[in-house]
PDB file of N, CA and C in Angstrom:
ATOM      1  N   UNK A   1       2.074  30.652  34.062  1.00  0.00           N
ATOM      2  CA  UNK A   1       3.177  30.026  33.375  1.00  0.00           C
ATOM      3  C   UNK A   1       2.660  29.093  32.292  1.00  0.00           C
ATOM      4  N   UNK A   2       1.863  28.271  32.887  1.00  0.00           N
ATOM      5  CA  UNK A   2       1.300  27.258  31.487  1.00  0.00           C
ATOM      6  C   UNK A   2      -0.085  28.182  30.732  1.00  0.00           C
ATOM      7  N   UNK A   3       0.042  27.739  29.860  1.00  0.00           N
ATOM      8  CA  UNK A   3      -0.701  28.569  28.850  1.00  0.00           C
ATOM      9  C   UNK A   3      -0.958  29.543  28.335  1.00  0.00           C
ATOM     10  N   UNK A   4       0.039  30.420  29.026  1.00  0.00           N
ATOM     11  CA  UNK A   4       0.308  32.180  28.792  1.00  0.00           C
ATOM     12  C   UNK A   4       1.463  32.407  28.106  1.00  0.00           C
ATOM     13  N   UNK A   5       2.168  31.307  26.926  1.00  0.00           N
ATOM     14  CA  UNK A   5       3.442  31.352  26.336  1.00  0.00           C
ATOM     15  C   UNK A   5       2.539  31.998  25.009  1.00  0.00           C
ATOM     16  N   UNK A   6       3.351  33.046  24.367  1.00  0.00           N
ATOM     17  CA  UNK A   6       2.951  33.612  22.758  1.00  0.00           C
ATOM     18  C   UNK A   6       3.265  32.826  21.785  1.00  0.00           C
ATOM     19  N   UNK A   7       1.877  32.195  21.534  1.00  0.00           N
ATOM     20  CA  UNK A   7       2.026  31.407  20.280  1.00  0.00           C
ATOM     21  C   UNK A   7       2.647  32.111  18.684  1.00  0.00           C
ATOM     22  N   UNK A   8       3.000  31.383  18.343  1.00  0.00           N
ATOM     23  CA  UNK A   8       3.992  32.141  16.576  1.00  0.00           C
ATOM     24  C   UNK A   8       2.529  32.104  15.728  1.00  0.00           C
ATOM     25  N   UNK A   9       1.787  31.071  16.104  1.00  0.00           N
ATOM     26  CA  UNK A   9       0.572  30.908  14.846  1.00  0.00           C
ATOM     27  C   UNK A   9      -0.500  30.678  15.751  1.00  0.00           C
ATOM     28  N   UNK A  10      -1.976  31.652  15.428  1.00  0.00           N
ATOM     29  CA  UNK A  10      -2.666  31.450  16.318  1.00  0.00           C
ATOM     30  C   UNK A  10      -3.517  30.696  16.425  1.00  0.00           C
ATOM     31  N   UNK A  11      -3.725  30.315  15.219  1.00  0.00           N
ATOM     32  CA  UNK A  11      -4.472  29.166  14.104  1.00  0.00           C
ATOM     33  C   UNK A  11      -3.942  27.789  14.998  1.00  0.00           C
ATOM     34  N   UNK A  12      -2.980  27.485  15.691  1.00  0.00           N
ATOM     35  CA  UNK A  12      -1.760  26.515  15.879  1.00  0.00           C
ATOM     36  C   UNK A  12      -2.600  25.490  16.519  1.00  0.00           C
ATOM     37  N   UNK A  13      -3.016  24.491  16.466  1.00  0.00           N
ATOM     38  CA  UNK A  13      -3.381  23.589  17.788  1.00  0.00           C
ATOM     39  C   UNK A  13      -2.553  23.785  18.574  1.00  0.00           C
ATOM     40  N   UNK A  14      -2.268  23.373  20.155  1.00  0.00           N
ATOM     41  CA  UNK A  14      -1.632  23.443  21.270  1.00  0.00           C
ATOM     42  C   UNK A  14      -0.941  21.940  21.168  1.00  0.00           C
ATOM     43  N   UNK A  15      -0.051  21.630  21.098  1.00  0.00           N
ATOM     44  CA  UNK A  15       0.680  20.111  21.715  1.00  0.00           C
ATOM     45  C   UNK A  15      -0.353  19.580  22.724  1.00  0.00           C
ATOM     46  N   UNK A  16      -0.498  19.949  23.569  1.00  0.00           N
ATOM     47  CA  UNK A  16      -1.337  19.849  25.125  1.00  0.00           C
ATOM     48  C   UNK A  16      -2.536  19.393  24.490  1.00  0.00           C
ATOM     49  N   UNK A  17      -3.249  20.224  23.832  1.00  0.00           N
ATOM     50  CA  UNK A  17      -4.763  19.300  22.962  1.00  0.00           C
ATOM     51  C   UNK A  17      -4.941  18.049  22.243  1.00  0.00           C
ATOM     52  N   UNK A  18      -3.286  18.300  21.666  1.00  0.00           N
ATOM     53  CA  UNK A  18      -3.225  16.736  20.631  1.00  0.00           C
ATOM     54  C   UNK A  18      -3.382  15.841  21.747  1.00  0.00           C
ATOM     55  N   UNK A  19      -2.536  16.143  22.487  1.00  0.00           N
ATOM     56  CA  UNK A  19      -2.099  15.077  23.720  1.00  0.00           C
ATOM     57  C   UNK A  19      -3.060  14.180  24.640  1.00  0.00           C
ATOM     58  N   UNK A  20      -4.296  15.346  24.415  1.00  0.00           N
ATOM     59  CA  UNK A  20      -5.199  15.067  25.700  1.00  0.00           C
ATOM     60  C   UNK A  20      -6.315  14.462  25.138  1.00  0.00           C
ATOM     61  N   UNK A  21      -6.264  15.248  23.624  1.00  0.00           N
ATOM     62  CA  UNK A  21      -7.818  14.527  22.615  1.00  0.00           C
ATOM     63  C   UNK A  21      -7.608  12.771  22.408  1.00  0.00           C
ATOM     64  N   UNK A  22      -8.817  12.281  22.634  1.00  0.00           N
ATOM     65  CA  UNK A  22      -8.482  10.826  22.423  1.00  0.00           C
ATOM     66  C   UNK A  22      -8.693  10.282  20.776  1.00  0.00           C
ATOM     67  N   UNK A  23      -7.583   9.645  21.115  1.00  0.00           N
ATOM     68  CA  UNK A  23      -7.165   8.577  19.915  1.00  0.00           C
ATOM     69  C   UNK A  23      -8.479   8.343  18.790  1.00  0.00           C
ATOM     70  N   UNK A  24      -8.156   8.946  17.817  1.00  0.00           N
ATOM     71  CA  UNK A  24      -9.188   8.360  16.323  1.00  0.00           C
ATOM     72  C   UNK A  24      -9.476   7.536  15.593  1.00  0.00           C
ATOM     73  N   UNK A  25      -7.825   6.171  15.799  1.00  0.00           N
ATOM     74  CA  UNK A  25      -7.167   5.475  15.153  1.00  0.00           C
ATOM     75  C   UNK A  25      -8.546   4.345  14.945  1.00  0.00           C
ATOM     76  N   UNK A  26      -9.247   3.949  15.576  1.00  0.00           N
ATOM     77  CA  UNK A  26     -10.002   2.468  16.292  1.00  0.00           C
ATOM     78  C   UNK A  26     -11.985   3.169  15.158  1.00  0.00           C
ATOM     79  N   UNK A  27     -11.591   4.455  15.577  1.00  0.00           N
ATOM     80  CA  UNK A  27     -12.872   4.909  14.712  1.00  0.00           C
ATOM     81  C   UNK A  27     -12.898   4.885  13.455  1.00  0.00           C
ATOM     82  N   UNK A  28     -11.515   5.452  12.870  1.00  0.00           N
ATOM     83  CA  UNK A  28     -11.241   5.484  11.289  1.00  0.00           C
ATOM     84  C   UNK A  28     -11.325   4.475  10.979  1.00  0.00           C
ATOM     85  N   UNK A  29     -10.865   3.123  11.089  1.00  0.00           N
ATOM     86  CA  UNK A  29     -10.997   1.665  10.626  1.00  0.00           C
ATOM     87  C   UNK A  29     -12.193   1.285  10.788  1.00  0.00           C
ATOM     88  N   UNK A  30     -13.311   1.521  11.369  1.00  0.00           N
ATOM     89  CA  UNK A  30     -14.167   0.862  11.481  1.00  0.00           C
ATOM     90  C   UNK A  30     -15.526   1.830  10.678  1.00  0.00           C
ATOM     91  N   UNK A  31     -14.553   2.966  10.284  1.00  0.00           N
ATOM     92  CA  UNK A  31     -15.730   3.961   9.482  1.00  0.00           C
ATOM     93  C   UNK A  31     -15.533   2.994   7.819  1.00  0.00           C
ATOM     94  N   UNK A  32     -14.437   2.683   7.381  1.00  0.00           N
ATOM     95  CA  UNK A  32     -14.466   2.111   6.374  1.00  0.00           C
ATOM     96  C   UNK A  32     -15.017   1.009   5.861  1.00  0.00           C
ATOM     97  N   UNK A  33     -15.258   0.288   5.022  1.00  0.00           N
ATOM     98  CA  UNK A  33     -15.747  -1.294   4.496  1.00  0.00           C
ATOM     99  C   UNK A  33     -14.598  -2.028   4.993  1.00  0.00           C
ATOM    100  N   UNK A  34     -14.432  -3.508   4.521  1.00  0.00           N
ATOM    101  CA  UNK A  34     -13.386  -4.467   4.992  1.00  0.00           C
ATOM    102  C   UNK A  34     -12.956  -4.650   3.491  1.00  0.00           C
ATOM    103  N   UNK A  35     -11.769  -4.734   3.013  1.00  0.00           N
ATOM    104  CA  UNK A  35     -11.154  -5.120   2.079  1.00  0.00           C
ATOM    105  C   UNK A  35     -11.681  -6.141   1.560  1.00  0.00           C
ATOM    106  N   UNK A  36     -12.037  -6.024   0.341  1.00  0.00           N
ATOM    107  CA  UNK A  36     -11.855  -7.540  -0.380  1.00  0.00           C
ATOM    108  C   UNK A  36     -10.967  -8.396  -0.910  1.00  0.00           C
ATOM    109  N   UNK A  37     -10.297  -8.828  -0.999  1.00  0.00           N
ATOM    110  CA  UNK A  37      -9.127  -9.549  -1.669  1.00  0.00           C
ATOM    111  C   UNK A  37      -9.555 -10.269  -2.588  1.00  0.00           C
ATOM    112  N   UNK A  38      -8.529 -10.793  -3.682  1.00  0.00           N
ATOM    113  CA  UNK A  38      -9.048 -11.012  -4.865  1.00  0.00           C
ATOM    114  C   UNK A  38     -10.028 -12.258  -5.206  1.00  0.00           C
ATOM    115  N   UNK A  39      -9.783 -12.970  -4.403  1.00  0.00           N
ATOM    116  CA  UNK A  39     -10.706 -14.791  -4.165  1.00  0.00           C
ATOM    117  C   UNK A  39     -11.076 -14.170  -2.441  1.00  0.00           C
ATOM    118  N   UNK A  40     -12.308 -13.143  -2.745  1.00  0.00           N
ATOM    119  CA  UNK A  40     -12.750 -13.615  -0.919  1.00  0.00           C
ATOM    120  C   UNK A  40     -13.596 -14.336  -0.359  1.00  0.00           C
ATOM    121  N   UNK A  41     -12.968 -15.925  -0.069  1.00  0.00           N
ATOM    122  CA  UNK A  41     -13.881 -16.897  -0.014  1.00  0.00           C
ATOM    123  C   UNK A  41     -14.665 -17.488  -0.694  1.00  0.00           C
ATOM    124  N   UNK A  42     -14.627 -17.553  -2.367  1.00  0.00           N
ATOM    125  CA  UNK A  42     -15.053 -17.545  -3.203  1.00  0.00           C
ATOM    126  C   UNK A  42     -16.336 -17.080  -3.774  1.00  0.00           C
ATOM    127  N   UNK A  43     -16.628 -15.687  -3.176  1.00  0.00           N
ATOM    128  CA  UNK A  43     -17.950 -14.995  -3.054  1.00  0.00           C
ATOM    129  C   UNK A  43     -17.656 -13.819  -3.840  1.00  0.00           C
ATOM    130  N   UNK A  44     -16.193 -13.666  -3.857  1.00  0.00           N
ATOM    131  CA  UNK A  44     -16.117 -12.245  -4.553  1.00  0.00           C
ATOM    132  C   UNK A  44     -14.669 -12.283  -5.317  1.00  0.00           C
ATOM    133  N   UNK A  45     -15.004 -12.337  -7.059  1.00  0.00           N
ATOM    134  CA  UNK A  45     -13.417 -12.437  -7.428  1.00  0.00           C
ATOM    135  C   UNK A  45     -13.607 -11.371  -8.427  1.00  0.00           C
ATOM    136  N   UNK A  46     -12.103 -10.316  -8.237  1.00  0.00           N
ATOM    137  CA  UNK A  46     -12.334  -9.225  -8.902  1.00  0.00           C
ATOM    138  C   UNK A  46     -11.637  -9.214 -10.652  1.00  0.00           C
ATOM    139  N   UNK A  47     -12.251  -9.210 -11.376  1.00  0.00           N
ATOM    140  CA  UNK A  47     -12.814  -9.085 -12.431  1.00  0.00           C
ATOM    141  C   UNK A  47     -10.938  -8.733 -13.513  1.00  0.00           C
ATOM    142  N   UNK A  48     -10.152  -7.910 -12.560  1.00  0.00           N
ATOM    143  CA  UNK A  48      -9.511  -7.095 -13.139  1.00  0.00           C
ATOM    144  C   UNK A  48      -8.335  -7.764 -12.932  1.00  0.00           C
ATOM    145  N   UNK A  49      -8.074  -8.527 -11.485  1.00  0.00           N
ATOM    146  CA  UNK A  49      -7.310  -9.208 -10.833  1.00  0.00           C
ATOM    147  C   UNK A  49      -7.232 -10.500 -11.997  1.00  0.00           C
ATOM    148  N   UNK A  50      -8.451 -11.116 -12.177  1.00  0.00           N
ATOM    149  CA  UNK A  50      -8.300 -12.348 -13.360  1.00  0.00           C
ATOM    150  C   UNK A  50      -7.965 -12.043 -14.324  1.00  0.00           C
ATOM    151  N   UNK A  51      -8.579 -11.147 -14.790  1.00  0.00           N
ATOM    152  CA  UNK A  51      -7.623 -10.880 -16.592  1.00  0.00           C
ATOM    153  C   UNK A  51      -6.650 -10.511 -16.521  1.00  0.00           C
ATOM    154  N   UNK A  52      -6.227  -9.873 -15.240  1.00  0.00           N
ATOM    155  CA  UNK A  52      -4.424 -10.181 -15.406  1.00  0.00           C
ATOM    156  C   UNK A  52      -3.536 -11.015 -15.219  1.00  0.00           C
ATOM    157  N   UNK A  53      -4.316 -11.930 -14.389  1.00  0.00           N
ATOM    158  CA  UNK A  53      -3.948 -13.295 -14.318  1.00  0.00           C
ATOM    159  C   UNK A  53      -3.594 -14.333 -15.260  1.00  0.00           C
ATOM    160  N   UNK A  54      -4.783 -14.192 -16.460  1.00  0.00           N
ATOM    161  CA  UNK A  54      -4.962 -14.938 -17.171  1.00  0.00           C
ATOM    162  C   UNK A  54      -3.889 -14.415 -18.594  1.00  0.00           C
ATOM    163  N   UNK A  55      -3.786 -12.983 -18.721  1.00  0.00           N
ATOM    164  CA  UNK A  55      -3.006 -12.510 -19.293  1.00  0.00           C
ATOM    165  C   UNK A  55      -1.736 -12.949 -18.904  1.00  0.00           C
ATOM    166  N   UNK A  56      -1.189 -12.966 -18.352  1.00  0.00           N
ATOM    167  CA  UNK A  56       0.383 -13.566 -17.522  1.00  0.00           C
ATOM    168  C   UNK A  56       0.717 -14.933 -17.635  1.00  0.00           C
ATOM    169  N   UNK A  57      -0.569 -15.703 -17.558  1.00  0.00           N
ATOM    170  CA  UNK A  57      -0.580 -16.918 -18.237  1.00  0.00           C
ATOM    171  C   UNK A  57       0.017 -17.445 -19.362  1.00  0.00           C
ATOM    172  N   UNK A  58      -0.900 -16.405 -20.479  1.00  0.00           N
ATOM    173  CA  UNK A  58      -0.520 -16.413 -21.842  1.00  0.00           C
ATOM    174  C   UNK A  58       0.646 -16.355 -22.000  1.00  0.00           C
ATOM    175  N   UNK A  59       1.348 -15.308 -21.228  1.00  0.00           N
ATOM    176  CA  UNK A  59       2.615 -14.685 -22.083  1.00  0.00           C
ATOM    177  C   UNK A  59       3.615 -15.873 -21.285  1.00  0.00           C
ATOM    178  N   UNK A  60       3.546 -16.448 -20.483  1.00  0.00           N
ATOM    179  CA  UNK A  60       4.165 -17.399 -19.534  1.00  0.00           C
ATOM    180  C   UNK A  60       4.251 -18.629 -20.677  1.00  0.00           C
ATOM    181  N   UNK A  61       3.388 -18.877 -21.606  1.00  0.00           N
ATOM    182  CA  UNK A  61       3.270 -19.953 -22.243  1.00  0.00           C
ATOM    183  C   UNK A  61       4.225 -19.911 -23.488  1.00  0.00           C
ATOM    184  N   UNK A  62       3.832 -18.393 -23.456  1.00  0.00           N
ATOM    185  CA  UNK A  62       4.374 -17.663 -24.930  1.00  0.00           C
ATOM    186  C   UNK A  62       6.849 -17.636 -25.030  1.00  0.00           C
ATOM    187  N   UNK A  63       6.762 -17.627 -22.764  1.00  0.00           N
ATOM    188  CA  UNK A  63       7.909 -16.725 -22.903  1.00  0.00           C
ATOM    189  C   UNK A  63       8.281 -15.787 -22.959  1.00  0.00           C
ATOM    190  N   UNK A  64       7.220 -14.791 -23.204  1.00  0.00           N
ATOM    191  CA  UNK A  64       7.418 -13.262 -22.554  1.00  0.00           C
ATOM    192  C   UNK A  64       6.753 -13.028 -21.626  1.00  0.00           C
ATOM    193  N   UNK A  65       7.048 -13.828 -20.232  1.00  0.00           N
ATOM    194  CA  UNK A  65       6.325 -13.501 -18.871  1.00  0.00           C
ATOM    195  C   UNK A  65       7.374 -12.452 -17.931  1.00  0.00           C
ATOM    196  N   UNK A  66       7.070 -12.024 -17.060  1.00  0.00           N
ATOM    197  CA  UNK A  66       8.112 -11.584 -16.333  1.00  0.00           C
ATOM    198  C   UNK A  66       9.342 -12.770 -16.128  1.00  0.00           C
ATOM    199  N   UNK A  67      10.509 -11.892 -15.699  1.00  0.00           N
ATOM    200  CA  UNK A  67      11.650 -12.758 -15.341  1.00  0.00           C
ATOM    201  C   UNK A  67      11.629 -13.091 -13.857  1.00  0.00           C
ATOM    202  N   UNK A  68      12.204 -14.383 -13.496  1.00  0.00           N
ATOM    203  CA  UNK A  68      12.101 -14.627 -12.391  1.00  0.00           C
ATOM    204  C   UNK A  68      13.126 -13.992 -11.692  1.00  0.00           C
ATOM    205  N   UNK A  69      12.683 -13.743  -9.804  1.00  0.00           N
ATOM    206  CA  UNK A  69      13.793 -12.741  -9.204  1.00  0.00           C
ATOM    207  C   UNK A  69      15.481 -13.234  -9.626  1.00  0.00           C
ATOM    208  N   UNK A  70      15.736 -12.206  -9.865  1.00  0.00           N
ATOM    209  CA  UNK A  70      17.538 -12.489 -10.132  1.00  0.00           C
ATOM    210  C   UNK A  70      18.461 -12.644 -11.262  1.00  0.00           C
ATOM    211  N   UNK A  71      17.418 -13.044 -12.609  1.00  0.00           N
ATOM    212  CA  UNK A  71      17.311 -13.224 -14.014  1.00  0.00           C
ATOM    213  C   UNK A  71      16.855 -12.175 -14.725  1.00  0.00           C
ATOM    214  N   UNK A  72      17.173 -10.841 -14.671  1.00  0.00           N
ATOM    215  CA  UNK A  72      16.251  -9.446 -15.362  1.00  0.00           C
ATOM    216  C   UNK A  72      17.675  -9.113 -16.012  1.00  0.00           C
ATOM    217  N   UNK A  73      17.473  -8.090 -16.536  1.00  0.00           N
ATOM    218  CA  UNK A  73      18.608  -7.570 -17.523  1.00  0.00           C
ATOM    219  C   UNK A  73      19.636  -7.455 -16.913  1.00  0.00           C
ATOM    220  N   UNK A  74      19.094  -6.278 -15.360  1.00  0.00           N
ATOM    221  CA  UNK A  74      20.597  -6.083 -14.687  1.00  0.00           C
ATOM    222  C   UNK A  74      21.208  -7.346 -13.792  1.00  0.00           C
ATOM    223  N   UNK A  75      20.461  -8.153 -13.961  1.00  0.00           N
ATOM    224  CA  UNK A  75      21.695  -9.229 -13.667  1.00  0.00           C
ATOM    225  C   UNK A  75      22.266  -9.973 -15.115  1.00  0.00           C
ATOM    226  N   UNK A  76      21.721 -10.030 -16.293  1.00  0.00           N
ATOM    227  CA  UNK A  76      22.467 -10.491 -17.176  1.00  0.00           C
ATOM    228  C   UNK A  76      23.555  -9.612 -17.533  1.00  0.00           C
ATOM    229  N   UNK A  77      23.393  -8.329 -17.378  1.00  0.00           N
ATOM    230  CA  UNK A  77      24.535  -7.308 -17.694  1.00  0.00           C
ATOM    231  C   UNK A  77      25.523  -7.947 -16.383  1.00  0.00           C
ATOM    232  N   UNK A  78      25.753  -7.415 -15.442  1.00  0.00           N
ATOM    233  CA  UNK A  78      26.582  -8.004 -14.065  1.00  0.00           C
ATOM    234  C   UNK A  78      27.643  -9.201 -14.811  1.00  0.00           C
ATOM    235  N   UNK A  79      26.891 -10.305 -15.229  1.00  0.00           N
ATOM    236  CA  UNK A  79      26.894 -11.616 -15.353  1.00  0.00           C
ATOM    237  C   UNK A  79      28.296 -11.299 -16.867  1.00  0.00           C
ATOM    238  N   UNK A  80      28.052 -10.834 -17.903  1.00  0.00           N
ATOM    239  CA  UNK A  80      28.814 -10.825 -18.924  1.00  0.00           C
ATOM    240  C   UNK A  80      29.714  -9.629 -18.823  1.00  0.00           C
ATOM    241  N   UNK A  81      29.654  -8.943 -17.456  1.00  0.00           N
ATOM    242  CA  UNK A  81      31.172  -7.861 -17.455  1.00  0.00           C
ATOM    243  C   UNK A  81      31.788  -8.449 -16.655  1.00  0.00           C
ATOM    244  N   UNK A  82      31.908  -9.611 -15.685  1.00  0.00           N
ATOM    245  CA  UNK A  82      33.025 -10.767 -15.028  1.00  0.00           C
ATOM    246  C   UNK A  82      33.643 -11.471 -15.671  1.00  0.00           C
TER     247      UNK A  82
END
């Protein structure tokens, strides 16, 4: 009865194998490096992260920075059809 059902694909893994093979999750994370974040600990600041920083700055000074949440077009549109 168990294991004598006709598989559709023979290629198929079995449910029963996924089930029984142990977990990869704990290996994959630890096959990788550790993230750096952009100030890590002040040992590592990425290069690409600051000039956009510093760019955003500018335009912040300038007035063409991003809009703050809630202030973007589609709320000025909203705002002048009430």
């Amino acid at each position: 009865v168990f294991g004598t059902a006709k598989i559709s694909n023979p290629h198929q893994r079995s449910v029963r194998k996924l089930l029984l093979a142990a977990p990869k999750g704990q290996r994959v994370v630890d096959w990788y490096p550790p993230v750096l974040n952009h100030n890590f600990g002040g040992i590592y600041e990425d290069p690409f992260y600051m000039r956009r920083q510093d760019q955003l700055e500018r335009l912040r000074r300038r007035g063409k920075g991003p809009p703050k949440k809630g202030q973007g077009k589609r709320a000025k549109t909203k705002k002048t059809k009430k």
